[in-house]
N, C-alpha and C. Protein backbone atom coordinates (compact mmCIF):
# COMPACT_ATOMS: atom_id res chain seq x y z
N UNK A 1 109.89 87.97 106.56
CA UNK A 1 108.59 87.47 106.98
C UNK A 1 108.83 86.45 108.09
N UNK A 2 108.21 86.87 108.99
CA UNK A 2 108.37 85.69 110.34
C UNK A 2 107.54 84.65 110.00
N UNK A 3 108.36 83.00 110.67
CA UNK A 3 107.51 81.87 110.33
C UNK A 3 106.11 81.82 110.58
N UNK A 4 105.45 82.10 111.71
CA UNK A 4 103.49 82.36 111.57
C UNK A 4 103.38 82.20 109.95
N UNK A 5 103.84 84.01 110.03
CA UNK A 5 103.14 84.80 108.83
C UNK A 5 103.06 83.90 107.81
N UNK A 6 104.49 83.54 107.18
CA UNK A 6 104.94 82.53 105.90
C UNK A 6 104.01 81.05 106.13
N UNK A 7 103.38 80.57 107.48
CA UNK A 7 102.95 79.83 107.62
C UNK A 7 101.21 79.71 106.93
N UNK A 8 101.01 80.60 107.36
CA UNK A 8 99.73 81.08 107.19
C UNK A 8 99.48 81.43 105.61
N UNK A 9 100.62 82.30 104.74
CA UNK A 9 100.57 82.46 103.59
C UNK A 9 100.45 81.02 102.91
N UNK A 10 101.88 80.17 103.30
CA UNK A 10 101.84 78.87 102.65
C UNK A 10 100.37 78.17 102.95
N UNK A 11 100.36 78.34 103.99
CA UNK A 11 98.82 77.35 103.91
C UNK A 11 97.69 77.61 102.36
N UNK A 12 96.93 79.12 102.60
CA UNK A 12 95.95 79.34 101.96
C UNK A 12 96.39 79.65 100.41
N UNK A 13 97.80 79.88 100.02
CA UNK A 13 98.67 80.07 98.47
C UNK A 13 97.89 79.42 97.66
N UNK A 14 97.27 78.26 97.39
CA UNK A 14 96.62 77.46 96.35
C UNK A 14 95.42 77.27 96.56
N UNK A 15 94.42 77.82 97.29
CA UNK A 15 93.10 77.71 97.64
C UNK A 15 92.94 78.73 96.40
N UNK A 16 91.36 77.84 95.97
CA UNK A 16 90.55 78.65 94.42
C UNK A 16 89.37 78.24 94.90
N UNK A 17 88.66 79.07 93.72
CA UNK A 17 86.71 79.04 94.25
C UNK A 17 86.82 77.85 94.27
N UNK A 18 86.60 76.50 94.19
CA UNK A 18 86.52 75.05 94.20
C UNK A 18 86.47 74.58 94.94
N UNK A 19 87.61 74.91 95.88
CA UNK A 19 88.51 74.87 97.21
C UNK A 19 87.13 75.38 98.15
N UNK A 20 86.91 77.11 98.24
CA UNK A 20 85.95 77.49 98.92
C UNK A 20 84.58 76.84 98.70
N UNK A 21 83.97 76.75 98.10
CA UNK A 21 82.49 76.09 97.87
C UNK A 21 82.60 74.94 98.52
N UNK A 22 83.43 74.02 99.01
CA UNK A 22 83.60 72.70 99.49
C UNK A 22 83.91 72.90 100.50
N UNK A 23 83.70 73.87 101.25
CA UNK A 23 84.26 74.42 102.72
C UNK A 23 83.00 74.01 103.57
N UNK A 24 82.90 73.88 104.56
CA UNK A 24 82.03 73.79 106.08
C UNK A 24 82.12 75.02 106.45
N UNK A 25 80.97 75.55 107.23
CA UNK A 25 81.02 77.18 108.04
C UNK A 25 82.12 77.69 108.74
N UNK A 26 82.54 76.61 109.79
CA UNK A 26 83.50 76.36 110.50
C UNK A 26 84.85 76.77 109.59
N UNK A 27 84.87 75.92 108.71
CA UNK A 27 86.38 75.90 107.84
C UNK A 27 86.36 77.22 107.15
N UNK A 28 85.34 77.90 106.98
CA UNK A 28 85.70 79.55 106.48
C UNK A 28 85.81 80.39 107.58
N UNK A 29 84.85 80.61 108.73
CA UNK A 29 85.26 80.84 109.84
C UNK A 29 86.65 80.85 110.14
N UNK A 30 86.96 79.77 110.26
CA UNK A 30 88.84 79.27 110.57
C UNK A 30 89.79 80.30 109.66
N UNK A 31 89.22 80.03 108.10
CA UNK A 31 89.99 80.59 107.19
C UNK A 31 90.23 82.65 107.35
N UNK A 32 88.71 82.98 107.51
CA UNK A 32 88.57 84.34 107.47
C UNK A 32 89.45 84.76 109.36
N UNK A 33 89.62 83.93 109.94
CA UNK A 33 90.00 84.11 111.30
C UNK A 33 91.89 84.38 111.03
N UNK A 34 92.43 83.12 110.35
CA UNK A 34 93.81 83.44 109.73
C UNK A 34 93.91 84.91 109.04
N UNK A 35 92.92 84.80 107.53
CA UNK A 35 93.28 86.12 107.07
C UNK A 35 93.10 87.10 107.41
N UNK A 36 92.10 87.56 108.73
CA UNK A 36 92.25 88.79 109.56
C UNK A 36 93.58 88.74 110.08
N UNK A 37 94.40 87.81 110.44
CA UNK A 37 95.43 87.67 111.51
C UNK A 37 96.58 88.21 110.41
N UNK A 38 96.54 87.45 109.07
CA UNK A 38 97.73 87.62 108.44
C UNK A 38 97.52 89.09 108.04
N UNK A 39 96.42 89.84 107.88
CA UNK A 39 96.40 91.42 107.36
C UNK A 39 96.95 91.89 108.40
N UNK A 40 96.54 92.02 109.57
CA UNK A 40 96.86 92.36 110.87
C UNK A 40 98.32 92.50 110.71
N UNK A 41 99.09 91.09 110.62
CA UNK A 41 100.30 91.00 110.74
C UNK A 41 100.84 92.09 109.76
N UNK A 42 100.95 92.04 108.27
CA UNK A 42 101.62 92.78 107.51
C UNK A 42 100.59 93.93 107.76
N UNK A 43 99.89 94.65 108.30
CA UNK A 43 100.02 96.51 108.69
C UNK A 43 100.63 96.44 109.70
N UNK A 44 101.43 95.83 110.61
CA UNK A 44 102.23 96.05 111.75
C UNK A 44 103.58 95.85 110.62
N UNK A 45 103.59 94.96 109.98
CA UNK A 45 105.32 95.05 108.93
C UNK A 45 105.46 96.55 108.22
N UNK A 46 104.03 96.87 107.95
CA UNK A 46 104.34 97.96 107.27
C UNK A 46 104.27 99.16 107.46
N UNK A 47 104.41 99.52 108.73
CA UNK A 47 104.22 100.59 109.90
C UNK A 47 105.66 100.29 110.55
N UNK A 48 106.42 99.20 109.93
CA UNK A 48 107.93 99.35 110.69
C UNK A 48 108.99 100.43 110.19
């Protein structure tokens, strides 16, 4: 796993509903913007 990827995993690893409900538009925005990126990333790992 390249650092991004592992970056991006480590970030969101411990986020729970709690976590989300206390979010700003923006900050899910942000969030759903990473996890398009990190899916993205692993179907290009898994097409290697």
């Amino acid at each position: 796993m390249d650092r991004e990827t592992l970056d991006v995993y480590l970030k969101y690893e411990r986020l729970d509903k709690t976590v989300f409900q206390g979010m700003s538009i923006q900050e899910l925005f942000d969030l759903r913007h990473d996890m398009l990126a990190f899916r993205n990333k692993l179907g290009e790992l898994l097409k290697q």
